[in-house]
C-alpha atoms as a PDB file:
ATOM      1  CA  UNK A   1     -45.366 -31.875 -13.057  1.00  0.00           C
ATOM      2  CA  UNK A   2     -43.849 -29.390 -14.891  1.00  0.00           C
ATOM      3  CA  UNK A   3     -39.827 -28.144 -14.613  1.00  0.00           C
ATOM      4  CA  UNK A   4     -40.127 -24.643 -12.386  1.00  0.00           C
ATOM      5  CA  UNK A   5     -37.755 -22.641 -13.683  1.00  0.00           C
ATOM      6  CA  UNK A   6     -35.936 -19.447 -11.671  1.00  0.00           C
ATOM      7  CA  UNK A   7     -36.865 -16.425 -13.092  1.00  0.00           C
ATOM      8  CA  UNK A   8     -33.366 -14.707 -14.690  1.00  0.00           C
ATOM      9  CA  UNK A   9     -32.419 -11.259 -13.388  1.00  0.00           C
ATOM     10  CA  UNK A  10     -30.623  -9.399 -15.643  1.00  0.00           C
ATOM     11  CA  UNK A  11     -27.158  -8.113 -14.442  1.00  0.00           C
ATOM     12  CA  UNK A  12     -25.480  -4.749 -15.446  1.00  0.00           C
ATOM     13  CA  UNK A  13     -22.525  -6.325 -15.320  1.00  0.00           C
ATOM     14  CA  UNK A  14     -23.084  -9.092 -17.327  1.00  0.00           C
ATOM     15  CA  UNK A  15     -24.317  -7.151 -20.419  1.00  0.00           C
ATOM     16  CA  UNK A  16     -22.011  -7.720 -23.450  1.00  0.00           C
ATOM     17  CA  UNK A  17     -23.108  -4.905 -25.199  1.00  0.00           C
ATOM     18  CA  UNK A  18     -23.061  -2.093 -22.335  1.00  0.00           C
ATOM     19  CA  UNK A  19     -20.243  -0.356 -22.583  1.00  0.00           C
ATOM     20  CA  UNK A  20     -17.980   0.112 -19.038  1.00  0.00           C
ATOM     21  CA  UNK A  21     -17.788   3.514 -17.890  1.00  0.00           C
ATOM     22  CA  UNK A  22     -14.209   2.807 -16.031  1.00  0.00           C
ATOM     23  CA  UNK A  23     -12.014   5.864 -17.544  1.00  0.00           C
ATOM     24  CA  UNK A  24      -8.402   5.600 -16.093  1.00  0.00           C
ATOM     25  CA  UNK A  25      -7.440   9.243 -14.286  1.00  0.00           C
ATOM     26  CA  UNK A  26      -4.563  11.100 -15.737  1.00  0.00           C
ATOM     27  CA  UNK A  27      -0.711  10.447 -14.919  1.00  0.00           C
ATOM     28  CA  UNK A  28      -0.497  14.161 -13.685  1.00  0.00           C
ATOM     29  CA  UNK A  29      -3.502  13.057 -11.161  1.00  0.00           C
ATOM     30  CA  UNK A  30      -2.339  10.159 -10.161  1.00  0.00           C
ATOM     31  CA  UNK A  31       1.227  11.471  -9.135  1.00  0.00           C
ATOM     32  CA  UNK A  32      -0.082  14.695  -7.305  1.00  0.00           C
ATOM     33  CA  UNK A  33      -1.928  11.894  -5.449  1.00  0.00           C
ATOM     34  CA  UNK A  34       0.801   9.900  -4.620  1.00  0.00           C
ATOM     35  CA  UNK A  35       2.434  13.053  -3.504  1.00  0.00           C
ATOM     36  CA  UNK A  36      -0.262  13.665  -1.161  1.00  0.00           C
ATOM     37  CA  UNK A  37      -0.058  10.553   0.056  1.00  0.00           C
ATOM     38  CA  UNK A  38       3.497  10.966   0.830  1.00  0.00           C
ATOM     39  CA  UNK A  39       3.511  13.735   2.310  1.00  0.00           C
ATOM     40  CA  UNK A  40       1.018  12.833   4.703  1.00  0.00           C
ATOM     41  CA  UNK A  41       2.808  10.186   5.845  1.00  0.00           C
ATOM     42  CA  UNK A  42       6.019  12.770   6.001  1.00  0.00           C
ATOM     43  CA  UNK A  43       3.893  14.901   8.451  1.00  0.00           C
ATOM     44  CA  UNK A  44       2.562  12.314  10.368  1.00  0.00           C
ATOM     45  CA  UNK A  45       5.800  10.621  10.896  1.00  0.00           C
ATOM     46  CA  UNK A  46       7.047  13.881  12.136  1.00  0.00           C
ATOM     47  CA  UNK A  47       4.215  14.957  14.464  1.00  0.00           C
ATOM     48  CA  UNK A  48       5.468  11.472  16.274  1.00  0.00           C
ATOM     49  CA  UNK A  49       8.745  11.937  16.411  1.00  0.00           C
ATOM     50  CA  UNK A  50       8.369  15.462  17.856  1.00  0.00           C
ATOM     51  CA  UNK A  51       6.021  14.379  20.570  1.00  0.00           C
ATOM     52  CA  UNK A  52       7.517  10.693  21.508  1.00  0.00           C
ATOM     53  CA  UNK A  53      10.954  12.015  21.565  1.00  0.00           C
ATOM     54  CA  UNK A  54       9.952  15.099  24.008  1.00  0.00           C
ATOM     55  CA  UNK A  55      12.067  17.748  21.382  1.00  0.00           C
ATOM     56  CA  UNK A  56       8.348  19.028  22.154  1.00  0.00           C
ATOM     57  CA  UNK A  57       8.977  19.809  25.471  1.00  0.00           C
ATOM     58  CA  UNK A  58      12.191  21.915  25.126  1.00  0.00           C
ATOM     59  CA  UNK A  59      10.770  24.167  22.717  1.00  0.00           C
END
Protein backbone atom coordinates (compact mmCIF):
# COMPACT_ATOMS: atom_id res chain seq x y z
CA UNK A 1 0.00 0.00 0.00
CA UNK A 2 1.38 3.11 -0.52
CA UNK A 3 1.48 6.32 2.22
CA UNK A 4 -1.57 8.78 0.84
CA UNK A 5 -0.44 11.89 1.41
CA UNK A 6 -2.85 15.29 1.85
CA UNK A 7 -2.42 17.45 -0.83
CA UNK A 8 -0.74 20.98 0.73
CA UNK A 9 -2.69 24.20 0.13
CA UNK A 10 -0.70 27.00 0.04
CA UNK A 11 -1.58 29.82 2.56
CA UNK A 12 -1.19 33.64 1.96
CA UNK A 13 -0.41 33.95 5.20
CA UNK A 14 2.10 31.60 5.58
CA UNK A 15 4.35 32.90 2.73
CA UNK A 16 7.77 34.06 4.06
CA UNK A 17 8.54 36.00 1.26
CA UNK A 18 5.11 38.00 0.68
CA UNK A 19 5.39 41.01 2.04
CA UNK A 20 2.28 42.22 4.65
CA UNK A 21 0.36 44.99 3.41
CA UNK A 22 -0.62 46.15 7.22
CA UNK A 23 0.42 50.07 7.05
CA UNK A 24 -0.28 51.66 10.55
CA UNK A 25 -2.76 54.98 10.00
CA UNK A 26 -1.36 58.27 11.02
CA UNK A 27 -1.32 59.75 14.73
CA UNK A 28 -3.39 62.79 13.38
CA UNK A 29 -6.03 59.92 12.18
CA UNK A 30 -6.06 58.04 14.87
CA UNK A 31 -6.76 60.96 17.41
CA UNK A 32 -9.54 62.69 15.23
CA UNK A 33 -10.91 59.13 15.64
CA UNK A 34 -10.74 58.88 19.11
CA UNK A 35 -12.32 62.25 19.17
CA UNK A 36 -15.16 60.99 17.31
CA UNK A 37 -15.50 58.39 19.38
CA UNK A 38 -15.74 60.59 22.30
CA UNK A 39 -17.84 62.70 21.33
CA UNK A 40 -20.32 60.30 20.41
CA UNK A 41 -20.44 58.96 23.53
CA UNK A 42 -20.69 62.84 24.90
CA UNK A 43 -23.92 63.14 22.77
CA UNK A 44 -25.32 60.03 23.52
CA UNK A 45 -24.85 60.35 27.17
CA UNK A 46 -26.64 63.58 26.89
CA UNK A 47 -29.61 62.63 24.68
CA UNK A 48 -30.25 60.22 27.97
CA UNK A 49 -29.94 62.39 30.45
CA UNK A 50 -32.27 64.92 28.77
CA UNK A 51 -34.98 62.41 28.16
CA UNK A 52 -34.69 60.07 31.50
CA UNK A 53 -34.49 63.04 33.66
CA UNK A 54 -37.77 64.75 31.97
CA UNK A 55 -35.57 68.42 31.63
CA UNK A 56 -37.26 67.34 28.16
CA UNK A 57 -40.51 67.93 29.21
CA UNK A 58 -40.17 71.48 30.68
CA UNK A 59 -38.68 72.85 27.72
Amino acid sequence: MADKKEPQVESPLLDENRQPNYKPYDKKTRIKAWIGIAVMIALTLGYFYVFYSGIIINW
